[in-house]
Each structure stands twice: as C-alpha cells, then as structure tokens.
Protein backbone atom coordinates (compact mmCIF):
# COMPACT_ATOMS: atom_id res chain seq x y z
CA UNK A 1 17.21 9.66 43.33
CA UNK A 2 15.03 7.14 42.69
CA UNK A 3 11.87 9.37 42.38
CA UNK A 4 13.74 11.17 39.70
CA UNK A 5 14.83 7.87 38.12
CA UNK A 6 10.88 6.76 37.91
CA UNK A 7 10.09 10.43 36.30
CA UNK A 8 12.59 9.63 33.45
CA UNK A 9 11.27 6.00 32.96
CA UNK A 10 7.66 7.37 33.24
CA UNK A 11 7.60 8.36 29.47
CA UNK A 12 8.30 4.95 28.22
CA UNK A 13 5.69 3.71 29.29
CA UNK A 14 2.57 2.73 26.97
CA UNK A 15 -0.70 1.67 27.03
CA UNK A 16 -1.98 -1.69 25.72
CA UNK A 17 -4.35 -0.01 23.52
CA UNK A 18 -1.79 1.86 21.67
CA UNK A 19 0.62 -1.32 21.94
CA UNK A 20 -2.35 -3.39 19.58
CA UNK A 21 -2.36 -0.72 17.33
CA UNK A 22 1.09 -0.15 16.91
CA UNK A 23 1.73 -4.25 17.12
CA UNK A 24 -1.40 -4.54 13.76
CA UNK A 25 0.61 -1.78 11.83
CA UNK A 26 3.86 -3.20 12.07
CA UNK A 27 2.55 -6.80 11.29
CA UNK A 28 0.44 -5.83 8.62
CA UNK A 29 3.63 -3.84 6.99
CA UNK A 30 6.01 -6.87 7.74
CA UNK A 31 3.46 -9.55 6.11
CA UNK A 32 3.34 -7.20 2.58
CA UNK A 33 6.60 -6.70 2.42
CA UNK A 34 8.08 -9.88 3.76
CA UNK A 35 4.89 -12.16 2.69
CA UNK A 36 2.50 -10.14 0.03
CA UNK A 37 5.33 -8.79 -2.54
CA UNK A 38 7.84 -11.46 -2.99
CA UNK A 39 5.07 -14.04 -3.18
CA UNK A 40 3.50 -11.92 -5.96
CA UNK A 41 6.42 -11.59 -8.07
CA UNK A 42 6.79 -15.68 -7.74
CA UNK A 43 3.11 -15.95 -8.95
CA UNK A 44 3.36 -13.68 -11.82
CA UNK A 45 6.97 -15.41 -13.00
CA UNK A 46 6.26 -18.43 -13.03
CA UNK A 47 2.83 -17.80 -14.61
CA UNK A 48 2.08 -19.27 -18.46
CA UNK A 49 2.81 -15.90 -19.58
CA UNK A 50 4.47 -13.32 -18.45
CA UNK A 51 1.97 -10.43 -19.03
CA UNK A 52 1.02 -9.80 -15.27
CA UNK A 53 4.46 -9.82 -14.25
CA UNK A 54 5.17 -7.51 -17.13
CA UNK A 55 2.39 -5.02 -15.99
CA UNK A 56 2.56 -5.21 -12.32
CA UNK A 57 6.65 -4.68 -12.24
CA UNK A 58 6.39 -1.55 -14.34
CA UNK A 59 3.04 -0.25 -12.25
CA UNK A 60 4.78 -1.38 -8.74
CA UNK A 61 8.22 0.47 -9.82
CA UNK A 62 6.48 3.65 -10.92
CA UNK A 63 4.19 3.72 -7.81
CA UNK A 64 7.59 3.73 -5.75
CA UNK A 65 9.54 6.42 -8.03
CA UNK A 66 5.87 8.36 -7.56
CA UNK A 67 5.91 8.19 -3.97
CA UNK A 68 9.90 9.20 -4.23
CA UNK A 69 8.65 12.16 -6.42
CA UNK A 70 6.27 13.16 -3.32
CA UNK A 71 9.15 12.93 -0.68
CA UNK A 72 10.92 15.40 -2.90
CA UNK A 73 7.94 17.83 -2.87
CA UNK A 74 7.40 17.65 0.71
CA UNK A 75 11.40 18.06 1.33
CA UNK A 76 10.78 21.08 -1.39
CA UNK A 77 8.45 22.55 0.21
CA UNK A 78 8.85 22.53 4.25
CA UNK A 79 12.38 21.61 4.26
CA UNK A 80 12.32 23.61 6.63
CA UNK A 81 11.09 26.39 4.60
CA UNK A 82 10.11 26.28 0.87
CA UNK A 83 13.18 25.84 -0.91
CA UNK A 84 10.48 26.36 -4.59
CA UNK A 85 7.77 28.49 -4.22
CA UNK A 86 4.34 26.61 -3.74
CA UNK A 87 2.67 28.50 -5.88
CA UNK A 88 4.96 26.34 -8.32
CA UNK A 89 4.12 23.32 -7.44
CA UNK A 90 0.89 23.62 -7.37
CA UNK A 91 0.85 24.54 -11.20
CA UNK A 92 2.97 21.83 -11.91
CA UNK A 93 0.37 19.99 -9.70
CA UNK A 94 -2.14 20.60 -12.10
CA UNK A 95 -0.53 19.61 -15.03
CA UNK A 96 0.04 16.49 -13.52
CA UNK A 97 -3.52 16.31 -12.60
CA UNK A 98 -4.93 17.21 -16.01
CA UNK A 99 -2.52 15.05 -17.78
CA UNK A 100 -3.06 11.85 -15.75
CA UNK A 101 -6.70 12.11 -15.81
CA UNK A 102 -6.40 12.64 -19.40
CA UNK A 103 -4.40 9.09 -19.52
CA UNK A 104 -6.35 7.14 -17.55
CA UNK A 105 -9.90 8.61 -18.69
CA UNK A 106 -9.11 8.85 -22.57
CA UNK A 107 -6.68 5.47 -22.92
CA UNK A 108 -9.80 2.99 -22.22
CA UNK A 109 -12.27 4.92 -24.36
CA UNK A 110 -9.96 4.63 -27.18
CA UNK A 111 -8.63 0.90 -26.56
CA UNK A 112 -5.58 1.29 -25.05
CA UNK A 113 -5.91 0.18 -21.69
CA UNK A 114 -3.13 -1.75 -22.21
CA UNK A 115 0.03 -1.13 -24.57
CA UNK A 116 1.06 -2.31 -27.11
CA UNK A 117 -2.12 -4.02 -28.79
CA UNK A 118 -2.15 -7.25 -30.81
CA UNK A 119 -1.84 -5.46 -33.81
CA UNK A 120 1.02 -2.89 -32.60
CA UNK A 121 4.05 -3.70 -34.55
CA UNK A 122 7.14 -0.76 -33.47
CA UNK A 123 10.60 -1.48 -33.78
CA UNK A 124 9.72 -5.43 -33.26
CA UNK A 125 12.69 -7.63 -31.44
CA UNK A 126 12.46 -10.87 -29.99
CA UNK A 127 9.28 -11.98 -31.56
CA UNK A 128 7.69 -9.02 -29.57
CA UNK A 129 5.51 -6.19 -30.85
CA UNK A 130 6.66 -3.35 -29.13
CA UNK A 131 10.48 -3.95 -28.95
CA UNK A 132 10.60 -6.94 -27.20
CA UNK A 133 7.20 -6.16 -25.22
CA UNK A 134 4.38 -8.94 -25.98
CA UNK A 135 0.34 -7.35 -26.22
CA UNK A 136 -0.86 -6.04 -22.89
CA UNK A 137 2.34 -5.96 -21.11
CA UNK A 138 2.23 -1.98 -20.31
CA UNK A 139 -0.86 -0.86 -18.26
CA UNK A 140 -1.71 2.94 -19.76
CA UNK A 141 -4.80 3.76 -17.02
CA UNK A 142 -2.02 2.51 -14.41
CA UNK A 143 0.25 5.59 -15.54
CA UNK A 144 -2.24 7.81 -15.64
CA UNK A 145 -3.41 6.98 -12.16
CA UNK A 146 0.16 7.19 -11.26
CA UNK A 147 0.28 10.57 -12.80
CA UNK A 148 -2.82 11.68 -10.90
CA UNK A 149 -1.54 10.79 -7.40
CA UNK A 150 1.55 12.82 -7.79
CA UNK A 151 0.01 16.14 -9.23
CA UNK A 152 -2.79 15.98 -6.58
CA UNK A 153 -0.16 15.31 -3.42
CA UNK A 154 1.43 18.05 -5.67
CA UNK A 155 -1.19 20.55 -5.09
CA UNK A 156 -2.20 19.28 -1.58
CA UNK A 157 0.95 19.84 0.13
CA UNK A 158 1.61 22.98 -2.36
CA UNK A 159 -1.76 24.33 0.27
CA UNK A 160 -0.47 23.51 2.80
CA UNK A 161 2.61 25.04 2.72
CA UNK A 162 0.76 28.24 1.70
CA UNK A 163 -0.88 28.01 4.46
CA UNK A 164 1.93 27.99 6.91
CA UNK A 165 3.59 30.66 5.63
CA UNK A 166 0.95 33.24 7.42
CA UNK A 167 0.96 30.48 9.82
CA UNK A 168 3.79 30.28 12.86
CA UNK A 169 2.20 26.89 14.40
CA UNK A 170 3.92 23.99 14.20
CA UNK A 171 2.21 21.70 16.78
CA UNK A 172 1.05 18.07 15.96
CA UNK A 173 -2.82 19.26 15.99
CA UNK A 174 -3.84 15.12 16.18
CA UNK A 175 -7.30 14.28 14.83
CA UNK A 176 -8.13 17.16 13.41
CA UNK A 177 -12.01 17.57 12.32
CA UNK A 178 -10.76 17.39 8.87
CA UNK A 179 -9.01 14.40 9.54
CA UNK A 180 -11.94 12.67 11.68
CA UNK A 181 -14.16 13.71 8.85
CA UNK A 182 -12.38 11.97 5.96
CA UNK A 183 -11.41 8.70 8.17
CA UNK A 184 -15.12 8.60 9.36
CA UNK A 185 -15.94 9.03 5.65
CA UNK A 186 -13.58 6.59 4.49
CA UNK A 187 -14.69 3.76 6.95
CA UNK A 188 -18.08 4.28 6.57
CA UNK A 189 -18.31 3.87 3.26
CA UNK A 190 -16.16 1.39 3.29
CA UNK A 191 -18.63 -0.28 5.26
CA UNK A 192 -21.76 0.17 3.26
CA UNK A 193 -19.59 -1.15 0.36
CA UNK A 194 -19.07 -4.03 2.02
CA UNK A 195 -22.75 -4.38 2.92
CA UNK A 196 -24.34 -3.53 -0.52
CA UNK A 197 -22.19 -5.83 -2.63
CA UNK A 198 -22.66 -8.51 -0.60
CA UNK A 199 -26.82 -7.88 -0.73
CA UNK A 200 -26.41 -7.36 -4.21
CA UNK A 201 -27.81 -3.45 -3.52
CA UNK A 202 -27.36 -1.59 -6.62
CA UNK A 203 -25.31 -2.13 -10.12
CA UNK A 204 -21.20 -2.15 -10.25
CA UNK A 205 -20.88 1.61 -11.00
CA UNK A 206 -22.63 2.61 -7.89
CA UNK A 207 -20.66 0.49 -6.16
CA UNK A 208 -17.29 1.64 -7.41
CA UNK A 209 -18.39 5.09 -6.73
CA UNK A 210 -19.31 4.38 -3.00
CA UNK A 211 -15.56 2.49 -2.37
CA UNK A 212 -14.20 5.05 -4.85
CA UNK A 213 -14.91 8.09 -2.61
CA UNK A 214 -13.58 5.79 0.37
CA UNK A 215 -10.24 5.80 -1.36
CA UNK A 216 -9.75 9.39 -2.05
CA UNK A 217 -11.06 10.97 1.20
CA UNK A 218 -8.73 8.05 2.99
CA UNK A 219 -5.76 9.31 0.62
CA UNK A 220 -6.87 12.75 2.13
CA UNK A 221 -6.92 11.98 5.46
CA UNK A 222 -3.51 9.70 5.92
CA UNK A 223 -1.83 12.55 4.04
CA UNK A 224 -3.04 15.37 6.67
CA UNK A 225 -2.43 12.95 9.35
CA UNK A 226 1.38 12.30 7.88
CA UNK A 227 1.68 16.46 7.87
CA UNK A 228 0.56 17.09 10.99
CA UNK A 229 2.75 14.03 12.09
CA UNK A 230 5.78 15.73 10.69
CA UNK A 231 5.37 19.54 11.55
CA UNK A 232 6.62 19.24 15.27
CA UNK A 233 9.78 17.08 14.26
CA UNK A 234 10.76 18.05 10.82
CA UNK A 235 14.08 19.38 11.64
CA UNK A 236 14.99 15.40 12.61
CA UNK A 237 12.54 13.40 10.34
CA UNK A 238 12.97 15.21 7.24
CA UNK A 239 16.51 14.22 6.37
CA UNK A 240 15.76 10.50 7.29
CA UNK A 241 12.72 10.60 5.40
CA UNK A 242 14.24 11.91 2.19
CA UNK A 243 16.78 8.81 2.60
CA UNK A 244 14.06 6.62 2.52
CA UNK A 245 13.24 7.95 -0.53
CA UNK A 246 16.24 7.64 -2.60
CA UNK A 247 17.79 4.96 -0.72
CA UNK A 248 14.76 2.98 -0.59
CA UNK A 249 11.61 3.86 -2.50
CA UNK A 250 13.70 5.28 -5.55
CA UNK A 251 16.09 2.56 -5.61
CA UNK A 252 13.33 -0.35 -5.25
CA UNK A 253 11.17 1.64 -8.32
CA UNK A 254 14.63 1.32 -10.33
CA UNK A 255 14.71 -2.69 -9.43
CA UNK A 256 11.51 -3.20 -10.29
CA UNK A 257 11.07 -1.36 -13.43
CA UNK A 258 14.96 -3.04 -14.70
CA UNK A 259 13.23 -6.23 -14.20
CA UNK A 260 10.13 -5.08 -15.95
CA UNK A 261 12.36 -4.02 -19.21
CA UNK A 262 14.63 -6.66 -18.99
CA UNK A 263 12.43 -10.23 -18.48
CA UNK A 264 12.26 -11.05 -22.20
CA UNK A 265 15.96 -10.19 -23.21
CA UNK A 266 17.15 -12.43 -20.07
CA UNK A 267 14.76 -15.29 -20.99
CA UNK A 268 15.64 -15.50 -24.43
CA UNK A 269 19.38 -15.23 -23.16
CA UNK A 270 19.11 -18.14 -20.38
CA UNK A 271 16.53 -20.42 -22.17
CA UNK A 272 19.46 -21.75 -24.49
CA UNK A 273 21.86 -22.34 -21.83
CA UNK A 274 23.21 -26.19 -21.96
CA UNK A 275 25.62 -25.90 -18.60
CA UNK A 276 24.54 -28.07 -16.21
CA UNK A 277 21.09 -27.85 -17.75
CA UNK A 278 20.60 -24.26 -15.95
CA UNK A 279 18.33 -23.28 -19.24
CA UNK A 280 15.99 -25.82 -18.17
CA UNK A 281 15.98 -25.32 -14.94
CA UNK A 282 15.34 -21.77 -14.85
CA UNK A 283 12.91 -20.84 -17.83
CA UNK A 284 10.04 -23.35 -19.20
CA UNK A 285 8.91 -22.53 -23.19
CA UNK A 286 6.00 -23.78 -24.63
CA UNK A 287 6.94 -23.23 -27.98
CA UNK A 288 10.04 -23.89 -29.46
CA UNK A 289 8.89 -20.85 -32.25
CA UNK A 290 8.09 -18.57 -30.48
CA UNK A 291 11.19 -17.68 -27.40
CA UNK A 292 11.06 -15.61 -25.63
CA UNK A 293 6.87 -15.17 -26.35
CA UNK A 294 5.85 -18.38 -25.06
CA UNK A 295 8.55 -18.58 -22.04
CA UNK A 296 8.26 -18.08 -18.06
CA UNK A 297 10.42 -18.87 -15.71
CA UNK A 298 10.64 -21.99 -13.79
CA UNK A 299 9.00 -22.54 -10.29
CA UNK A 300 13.22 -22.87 -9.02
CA UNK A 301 13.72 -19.45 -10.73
CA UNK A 302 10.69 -17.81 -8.66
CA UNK A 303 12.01 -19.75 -5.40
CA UNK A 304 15.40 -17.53 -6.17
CA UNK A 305 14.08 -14.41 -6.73
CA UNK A 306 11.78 -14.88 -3.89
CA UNK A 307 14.05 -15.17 -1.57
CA UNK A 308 15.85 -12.37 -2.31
CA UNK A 309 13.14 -9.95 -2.66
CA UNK A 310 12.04 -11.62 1.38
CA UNK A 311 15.22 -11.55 2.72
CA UNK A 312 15.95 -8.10 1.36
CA UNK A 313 12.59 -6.92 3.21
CA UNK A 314 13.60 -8.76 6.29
CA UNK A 315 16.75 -6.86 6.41
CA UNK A 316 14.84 -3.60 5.95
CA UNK A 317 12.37 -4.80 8.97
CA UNK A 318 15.02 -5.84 11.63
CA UNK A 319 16.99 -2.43 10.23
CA UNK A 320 14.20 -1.08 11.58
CA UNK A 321 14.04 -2.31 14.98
CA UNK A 322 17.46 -1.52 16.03
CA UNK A 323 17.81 2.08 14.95
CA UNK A 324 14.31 2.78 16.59
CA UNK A 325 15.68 3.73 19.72
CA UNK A 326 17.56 6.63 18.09
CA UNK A 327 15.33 7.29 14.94
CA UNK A 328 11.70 6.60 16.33
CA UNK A 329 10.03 9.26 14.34
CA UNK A 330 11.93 8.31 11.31
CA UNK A 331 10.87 5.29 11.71
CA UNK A 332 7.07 5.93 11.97
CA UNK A 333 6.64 8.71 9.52
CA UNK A 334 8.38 6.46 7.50
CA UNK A 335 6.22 3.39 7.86
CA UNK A 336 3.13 5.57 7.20
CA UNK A 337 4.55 6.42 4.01
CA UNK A 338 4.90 3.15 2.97
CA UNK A 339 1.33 2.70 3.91
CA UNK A 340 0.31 5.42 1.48
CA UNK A 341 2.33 3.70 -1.08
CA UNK A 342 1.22 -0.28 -0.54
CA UNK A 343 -2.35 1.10 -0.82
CA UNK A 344 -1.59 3.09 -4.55
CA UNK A 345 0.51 -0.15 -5.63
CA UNK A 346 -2.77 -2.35 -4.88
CA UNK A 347 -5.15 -0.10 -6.73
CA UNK A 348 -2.69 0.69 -10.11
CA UNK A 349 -1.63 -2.90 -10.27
CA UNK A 350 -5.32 -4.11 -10.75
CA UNK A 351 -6.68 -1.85 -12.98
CA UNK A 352 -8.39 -4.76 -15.53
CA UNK A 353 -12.55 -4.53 -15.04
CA UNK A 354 -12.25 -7.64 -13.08
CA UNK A 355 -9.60 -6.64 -10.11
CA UNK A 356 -10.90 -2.85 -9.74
CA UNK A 357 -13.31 -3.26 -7.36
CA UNK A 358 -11.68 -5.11 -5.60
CA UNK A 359 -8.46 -3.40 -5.74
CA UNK A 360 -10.46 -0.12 -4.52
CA UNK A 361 -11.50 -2.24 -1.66
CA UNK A 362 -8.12 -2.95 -0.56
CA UNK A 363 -6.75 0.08 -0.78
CA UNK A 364 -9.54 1.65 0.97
CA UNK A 365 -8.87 -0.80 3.85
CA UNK A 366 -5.09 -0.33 3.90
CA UNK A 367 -5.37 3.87 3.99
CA UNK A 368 -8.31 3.10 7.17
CA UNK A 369 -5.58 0.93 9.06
CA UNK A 370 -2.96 3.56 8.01
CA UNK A 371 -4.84 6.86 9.44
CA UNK A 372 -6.20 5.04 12.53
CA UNK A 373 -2.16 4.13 13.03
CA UNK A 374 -0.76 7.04 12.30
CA UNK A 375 -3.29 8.79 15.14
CA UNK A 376 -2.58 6.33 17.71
CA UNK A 377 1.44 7.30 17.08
CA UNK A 378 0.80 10.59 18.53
CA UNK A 379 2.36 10.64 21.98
CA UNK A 380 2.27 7.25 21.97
CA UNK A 381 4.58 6.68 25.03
CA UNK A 382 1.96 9.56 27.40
CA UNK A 383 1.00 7.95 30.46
CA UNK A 384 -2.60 7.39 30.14
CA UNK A 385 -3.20 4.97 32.99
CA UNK A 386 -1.91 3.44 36.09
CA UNK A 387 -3.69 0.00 35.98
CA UNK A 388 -1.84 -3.56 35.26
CA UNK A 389 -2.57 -6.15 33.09
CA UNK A 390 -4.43 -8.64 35.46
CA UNK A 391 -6.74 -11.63 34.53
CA UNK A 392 -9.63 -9.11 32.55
CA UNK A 393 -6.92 -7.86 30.77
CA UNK A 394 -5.23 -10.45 29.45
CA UNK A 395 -8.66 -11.74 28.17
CA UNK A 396 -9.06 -8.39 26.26
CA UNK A 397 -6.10 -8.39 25.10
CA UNK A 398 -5.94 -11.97 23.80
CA UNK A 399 -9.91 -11.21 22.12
CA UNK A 400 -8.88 -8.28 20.65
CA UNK A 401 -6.16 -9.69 18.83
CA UNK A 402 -7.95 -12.72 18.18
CA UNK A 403 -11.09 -10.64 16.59
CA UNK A 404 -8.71 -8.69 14.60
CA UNK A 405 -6.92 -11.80 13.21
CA UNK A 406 -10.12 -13.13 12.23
CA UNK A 407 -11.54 -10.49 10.90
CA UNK A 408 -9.50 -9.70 8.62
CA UNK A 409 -9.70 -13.46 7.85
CA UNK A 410 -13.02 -13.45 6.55
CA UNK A 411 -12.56 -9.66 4.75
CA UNK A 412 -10.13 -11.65 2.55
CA UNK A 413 -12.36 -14.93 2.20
CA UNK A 414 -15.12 -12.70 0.50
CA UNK A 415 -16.35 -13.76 -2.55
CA UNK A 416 -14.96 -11.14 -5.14
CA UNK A 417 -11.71 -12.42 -4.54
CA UNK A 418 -12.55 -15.03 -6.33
CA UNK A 419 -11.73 -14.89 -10.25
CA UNK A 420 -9.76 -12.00 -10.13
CA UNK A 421 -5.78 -11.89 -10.20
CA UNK A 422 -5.36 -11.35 -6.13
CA UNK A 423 -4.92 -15.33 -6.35
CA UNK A 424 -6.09 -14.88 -2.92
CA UNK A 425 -7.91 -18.08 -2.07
CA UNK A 426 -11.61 -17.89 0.01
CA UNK A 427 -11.30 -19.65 3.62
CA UNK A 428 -14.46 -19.02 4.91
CA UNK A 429 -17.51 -20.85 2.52
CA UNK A 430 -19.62 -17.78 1.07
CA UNK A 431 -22.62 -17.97 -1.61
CA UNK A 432 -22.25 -14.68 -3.53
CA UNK A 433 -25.31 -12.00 -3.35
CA UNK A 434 -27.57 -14.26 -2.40
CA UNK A 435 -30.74 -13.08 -0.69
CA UNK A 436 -29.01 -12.85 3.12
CA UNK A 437 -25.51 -12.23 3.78
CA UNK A 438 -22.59 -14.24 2.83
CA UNK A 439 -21.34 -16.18 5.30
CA UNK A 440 -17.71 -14.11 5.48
CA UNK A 441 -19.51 -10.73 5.41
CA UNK A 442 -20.97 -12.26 8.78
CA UNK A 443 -18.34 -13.51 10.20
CA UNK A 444 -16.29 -10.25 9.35
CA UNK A 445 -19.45 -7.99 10.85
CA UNK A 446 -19.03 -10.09 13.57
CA UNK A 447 -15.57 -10.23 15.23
CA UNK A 448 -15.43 -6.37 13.79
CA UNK A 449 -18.39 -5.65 16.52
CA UNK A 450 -16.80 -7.77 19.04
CA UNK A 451 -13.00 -6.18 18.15
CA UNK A 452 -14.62 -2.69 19.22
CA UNK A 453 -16.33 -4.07 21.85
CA UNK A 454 -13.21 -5.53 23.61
CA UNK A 455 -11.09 -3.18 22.67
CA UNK A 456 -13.30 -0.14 24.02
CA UNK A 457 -13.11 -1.80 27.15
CA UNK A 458 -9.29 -2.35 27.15
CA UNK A 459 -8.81 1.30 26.25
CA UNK A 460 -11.22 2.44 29.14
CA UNK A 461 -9.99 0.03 31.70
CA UNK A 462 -6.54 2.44 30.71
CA UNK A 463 -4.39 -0.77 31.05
CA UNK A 464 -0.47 0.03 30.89
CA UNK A 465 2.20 -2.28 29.29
C-alpha cells in the first residue's frame, strides 16, 4: 500500500530547475499585471496632458480585443476540428496582413502617425478636433500593427490546421527544430542588439532590423510552442481558454478602450463639480479656456484608479492559484497567452521614433522568457532526478535567482531607457556608446554568464523539490 501510495505521489514531484523557471514566469506576469499596468495608467493620467493616456488606452484595449480575435481563430479552427475551413482564414489572413501593413507603412509616409492632426477639425466638441479627441491622441501605425498581428496568427494557425488534417498526431512534439531555431534566433539577436548599440556598431536602422527580426521569429516560436502545448489537451484547455478570452481579454479591451473614448467627456463633466470640492480634487486644469484640453486628472484620481486596476489583477492572480489544482493546463496555456499579448501591448504602445527601439527590445525579451517558459511547462511534474536540495544546492539555487534578479536589473538600467516614455528610471550608472561597454551592459553580460553557469549546474546536479 504504501509503495503504491509513493507511485501516485511520484508525479508531483518537480525539479528545481523547472521550479525557477516556472517561479520567473509567474513573477514576471504578476509584476506587469499587478505592478507594470496600473502604474502606467497612473503615469499617463495624471500627466500634463492626456495624449499618452489617450494613445496607450486605445492601443492596450485593441491589443487585448486582437489577442481575443486570435482565441476565436484557434477555437475556429481546432475546436476540435475546424468548425470554418482554413483555407478561409487564411484569406481573410491576408487581408488583414495587406491591410495592416498598408496602415502602418503608408500612415507615417503621409503624416499621420498619429490622428487627428493639429489642423484636423471633424465634428469638433469639447474644444477638441476630432470630436472631443485633442491632436495625437489616436496612434494610426499602432492599428496597423494591430491589424498585422491578427492576419498573420490568421494565416499561421490557418497552416497549421491544414496541416493536421492529413495529419492524425496530436502529441506535444516539445522543442521542435523549428521552435529551437526561432528561440535560438530570437535570443541571439537579441544579444548582438544588445552588444552593438551599446558599442555604438552601426546606424539606428540596422539596429532596428537586427531586434526587429528578434521579435518576429520570437512571435513565431512562442506561437508553435503554444500549439504544440495545446494539441495533447485541447479537449480540456480549449473551452477554458476561450473564457479567458471573452471573460478576460475581451472584456479588459472593452475597459480600456471605454476609458480611452470617454476621458475628455468625464473631465469636462467632474472638473466643475463644487461638492465637497471633489472637482478639485480629482481633475487639475491649466487653463480655465480651454476644459477639458488643458485638464488631467489629479494624483488622488490616479491613486483610485490604480487601485482598482491592481486589485482587479490581484484577484485574477490568486484566482489563479486556487483553481490550478483542477485547471493546470488552463492555467498555463493561458498565462503564455498573456505573454504573447504583454509583449504586442509593449511594442504598439511605443510606436513614436523615440520608444521603438526600445519597445522592440522589450518585446523581444518578453517573447524569449515566454518560449523558454512555455518549454520548461512540458511535463513539468516528470521525475528527472532523485537528489535533495543539500548545502550546493541551496547555493545554486539562491545564485541563480539572485543572477536573474540582477540581471534583469541592469537590462532595465540601460541607457535608452532614458528619454523615452518607459519612465523607467536607470539604476545602474552607464555612459552611452562610449568607446567600451556601458557599465549595465556589463553588469547584465555578467550575472547572464553566471545565471547559466549556476543554473547548468543545478539542472545537471538533477536536484528535486
């Protein structure tokens, strides 16, 4: 009896390797969604003007009704067998392609990155010059990019499904080659990036090419990971994952883009309000011409909505934690999803000539962390090792995490964070493209080496938790 009671307790268990991964993933998605998001919606409120708030509401609301819009194709299309024929959606894919690249491609040449202009004047309300919108406040490339991602998932999971249907596997194939490729292509260029444009090698296109080509082939390989991910356990992850979607991903989009359309009419509705001085204490106007143009909202106003927007997240996260028992690969497929999605937000949020290169080099690093944790979810509970955490491995442990920590420390402290809108402050002291290295490209080279180093000898040393 209690042989057999050790064989059932046997899969549970999980090495320390595969603990660190799953324990980076899970903090990295708790500190965007609990930390990144709510603080950027206080920054952009309570901002002189309300232009970034403006843009990144609308871009952050579409980039979750796109990523609903992808649920629904995968649902469409191995649900569990086509329910539209892929041939379908991959034209529709197309369109979607053509017509985003179109958008994002054309609306820059012609001077309408951003809508409406300073000399737009539609239907004007409120002082605005678009309706109630003031200049800059809708970000056209950001659509179009939006656009883009959907048609191309469009035609990429439109393939695959082809595929399958003179197909009969189902198995979780892991790290495929195509999948090794693309990370390995991903990271490495990732990591050149990092080392040209802090030795000044090269001129800003080439640069934006290099981390460019990082983002796409890491879009490509988290979304082969996520469908391999899914094939074995569709029948009990799809349903789940298409209530994420419209409980979550559709409903947040909807939030977000009600706040986007509605932040003018509600200033210029509160700002007047005498009771108890709440018109004062929630919106600030520099102008007494021009409400709701020259209006934000009060510091106490961004304190309110951001702690709604944390605790609401918070809620979601401990959700999360107590139907994982039951709903594991819900769970996970789900969180990779949202990986997908916090690394399109980044890039079409930051879309001005200033942010994009460093938005690419976010994104690029979110969709790295995202594959590498989506591969080390495979079979995550197998026994891989007999050996206990003793003195050696507690110091592993304790330097991986620590390298980790700091490394991603001194990624953020890099210099082209500064004077862009990330509002992300540098930590570590660098001197930008100087003739040697910065000091928080070195110090991220670093504790990446040592990271690897440690934590190749934690996985080898096949520690079990």
């Amino acid at each position: 009896m209690q042989h057999v009671s050790q064989r059932r307790e046997a899969p549970e268990s999980i090495s320390w390797a595969r603990a660190i991964i799953f324990a980076c993933g899970y903090f990295f998605l708790a500190a965007i969604l609990v930390g990144q998001v709510p603080s950027y919606v206080y920054n952009t409120m309570t901002s002189s003007t309300l232009t970034s708030f403006e843009q990144g509401t609308l871009a952050f609301g579409l980039t979750c009704l796109a990523g609903f819009a992808v649920i629904t194709i995968i649902a469409l299309l191995f649900d569990p067998k086509p329910v539209v024929p892929p041939l379908t959606i991959t034209g529709a894919g197309v369109v979607l392609s053509v017509v985003g690249l179109v958008i994002a491609t054309v609306a820059p040449a012609i001077g309408y990155h951003y809508f409406p202009t300073v000399k737009t004047s539609i239907l004007p309300l409120l002082g605005g010059n678009f309706l109630w919108f003031q200049p800059d406040n809708i970000d056209i490339v950001g659509i179009g990019l939006i656009i883009l991602f959907v048609g191309v998932a469009a035609i990429f999971y439109s393939v695959l499904a082809l595929r399958e249907q003179s197909n009969p596997d189902r198995r979780d194939l892991g790290a495929t080659t195509a999948v090794r490729t693309m990370l390995f292509i991903s990271a490495g260029l990732l990591a050149v990036f990092l080392y040209i444009y802090n030795y000044g090698i090269g001129n800003a296109l080439m640069q934006d090419v290099v981390i460019g080509i990082a983002v796409f082939t890491g879009f490509g390989a988290l979304a082969l990971r996520l469908h391999y991910l899914m094939r074995p356990v569709r029948k009990r992850v799809m349903s789940g994952l298409y209530l994420v979607g419209t409980i979550g991903l559709a409903q947040i989009g909807a939030v977000f883009i009600l706040l986007w359309l509605v932040a003018y009419p509600l200033l210029a509705l509160i700002h007047p309000w005498s009771f108890i001085g709440l018109g004062d204490f929630l919106t600030a106007c520099t102008r007494r011409t021009a409400i709701p143009a020259s209006c934000s909202f009060t510091q106490d106003a961004g304190y309110i909505v951001d702690t709604l927007f944390s605790s609401a997240f918070f809620g979601v996260s401990l959700l999360a934690v107590v139907i994982w028992k039951n709903h594991r690969n819900t769970i996970i497929v789900s969180s990779i999803v949202l990986m997908g999605i916090i690394a399109l937000s980044v890039f079409v949020m930051h879309t001005a000539v200033t942010d994009i290169t460093t938005a690419l080099l976010v994104s690029a690093a979110v969709l790295v962390v995202g594959t590498i944790w989506s591969l080390s979810s495979r079979r995550e509970f197998a026994i891989i090792g007999e050996n206990k955490l003793g003195c050696l491995g507690m110091t592993l442990l304790a330097g991986t995490c620590l390298c980790v920590y700091l490394a991603a420390f001194a990624l953020f402290s890099m210099p082209y964070f500064a004077g862009t809108n990330f509002e992300t402050v540098p930590n570590v002291p660098s001197v930008a493209q100087n003739a040697g290295a910065t000091d928080a490209f070195v110090m991220f080279a670093l504790f990446v080496a040592l990271g690897l180093l440690q934590f190749f000898f934690l996985v080898r040393n096949r520690y079990r938790v």
